[in-house]
Protein backbone atom coordinates (compact mmCIF):
# COMPACT_ATOMS: atom_id res chain seq x y z
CA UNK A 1 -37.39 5.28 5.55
CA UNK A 2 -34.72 4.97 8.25
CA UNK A 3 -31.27 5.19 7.00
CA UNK A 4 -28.44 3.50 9.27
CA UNK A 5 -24.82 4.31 9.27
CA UNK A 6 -22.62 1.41 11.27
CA UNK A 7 -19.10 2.63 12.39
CA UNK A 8 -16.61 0.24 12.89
CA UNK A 9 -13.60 1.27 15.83
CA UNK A 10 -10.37 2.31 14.21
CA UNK A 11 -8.28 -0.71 15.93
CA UNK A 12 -10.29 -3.13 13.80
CA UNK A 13 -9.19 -1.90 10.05
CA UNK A 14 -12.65 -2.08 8.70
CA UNK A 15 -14.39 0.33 6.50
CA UNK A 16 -17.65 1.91 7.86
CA UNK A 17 -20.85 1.84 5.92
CA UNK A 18 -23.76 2.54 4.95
CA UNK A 19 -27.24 0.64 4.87
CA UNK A 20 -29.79 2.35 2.09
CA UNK A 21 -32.16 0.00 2.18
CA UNK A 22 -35.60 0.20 4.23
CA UNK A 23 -34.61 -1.84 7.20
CA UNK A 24 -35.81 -1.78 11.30
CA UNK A 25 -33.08 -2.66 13.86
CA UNK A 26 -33.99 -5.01 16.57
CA UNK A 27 -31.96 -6.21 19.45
CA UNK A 28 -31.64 -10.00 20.20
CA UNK A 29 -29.17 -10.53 23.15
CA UNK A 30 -26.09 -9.49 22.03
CA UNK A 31 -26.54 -8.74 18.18
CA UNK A 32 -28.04 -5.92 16.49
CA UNK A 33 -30.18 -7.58 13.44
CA UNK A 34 -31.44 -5.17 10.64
CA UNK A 35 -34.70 -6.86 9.32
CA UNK A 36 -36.82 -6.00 6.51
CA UNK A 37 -40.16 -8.00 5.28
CA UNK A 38 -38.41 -10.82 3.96
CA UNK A 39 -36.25 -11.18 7.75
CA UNK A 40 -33.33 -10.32 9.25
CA UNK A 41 -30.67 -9.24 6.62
CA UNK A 42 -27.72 -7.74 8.86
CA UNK A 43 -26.19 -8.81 12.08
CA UNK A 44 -23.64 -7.81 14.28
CA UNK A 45 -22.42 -9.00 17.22
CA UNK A 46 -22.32 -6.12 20.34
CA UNK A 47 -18.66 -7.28 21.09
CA UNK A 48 -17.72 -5.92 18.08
CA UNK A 49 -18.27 -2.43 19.76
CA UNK A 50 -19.80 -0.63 16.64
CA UNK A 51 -21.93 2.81 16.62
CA UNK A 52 -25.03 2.67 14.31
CA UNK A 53 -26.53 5.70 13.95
CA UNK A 54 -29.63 6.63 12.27
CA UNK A 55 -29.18 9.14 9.40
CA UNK A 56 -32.37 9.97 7.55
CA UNK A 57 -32.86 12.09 5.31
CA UNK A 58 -35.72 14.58 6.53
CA UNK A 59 -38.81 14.25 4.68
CA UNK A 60 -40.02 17.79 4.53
CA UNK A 61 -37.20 20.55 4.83
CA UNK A 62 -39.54 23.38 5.43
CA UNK A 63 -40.48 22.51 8.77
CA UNK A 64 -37.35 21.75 10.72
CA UNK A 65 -36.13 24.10 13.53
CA UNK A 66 -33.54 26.44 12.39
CA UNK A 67 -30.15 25.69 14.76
CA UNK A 68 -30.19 28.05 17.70
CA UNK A 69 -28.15 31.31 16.78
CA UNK A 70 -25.20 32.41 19.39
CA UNK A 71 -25.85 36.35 21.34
C-alpha cells in the first residue's frame, strides 16, 4: 500500500504529515488529488510548493539490496 508523506515549506507555519491510508496520487492541472475507491479525498494546490514523497514500508525485508559499503 503506498504510504505518502506531504511536506509543507518552512515560510508557511504548517505542520507536515502523514497519509496512512491506501490512496493513489493523480495529477489534475495544478493540484495533486489523493484518491481512493470512494474518490478523491486530498487535494493540494501545486502553488502551495509542497514535497510528497512516497514512504512505504517494504513488504519483504529479506530481499532488499544491502547499501553499498565504502573501500
Amino acid at each position: 500500500m503506498p504510504r505518502w508523506l506531504i511536506q509543507f515549506p518552512g515560510s508557511q507555519g504548517r505542520d507536515d504529515f502523514r497519509i496512512d491510508d491506501d490512496l493513489n496520487l493523480t495529477f489534475s492541472g495544478d493540484w495533486a488529488v489523493f484518491t481512493d475507491q470512494h474518490g478523491p479525498s486530498y487535494a493540494l494546490p501545486a502553488g502551495l510548493g509542497v514535497i510528497i514523497e512516497r514512504v512505504d514500508v517494504p513488504l519483504d525485508p529479506v530481499h532488499q539490496e544491502p547499501a553499498p559499503q565504502k573501500d
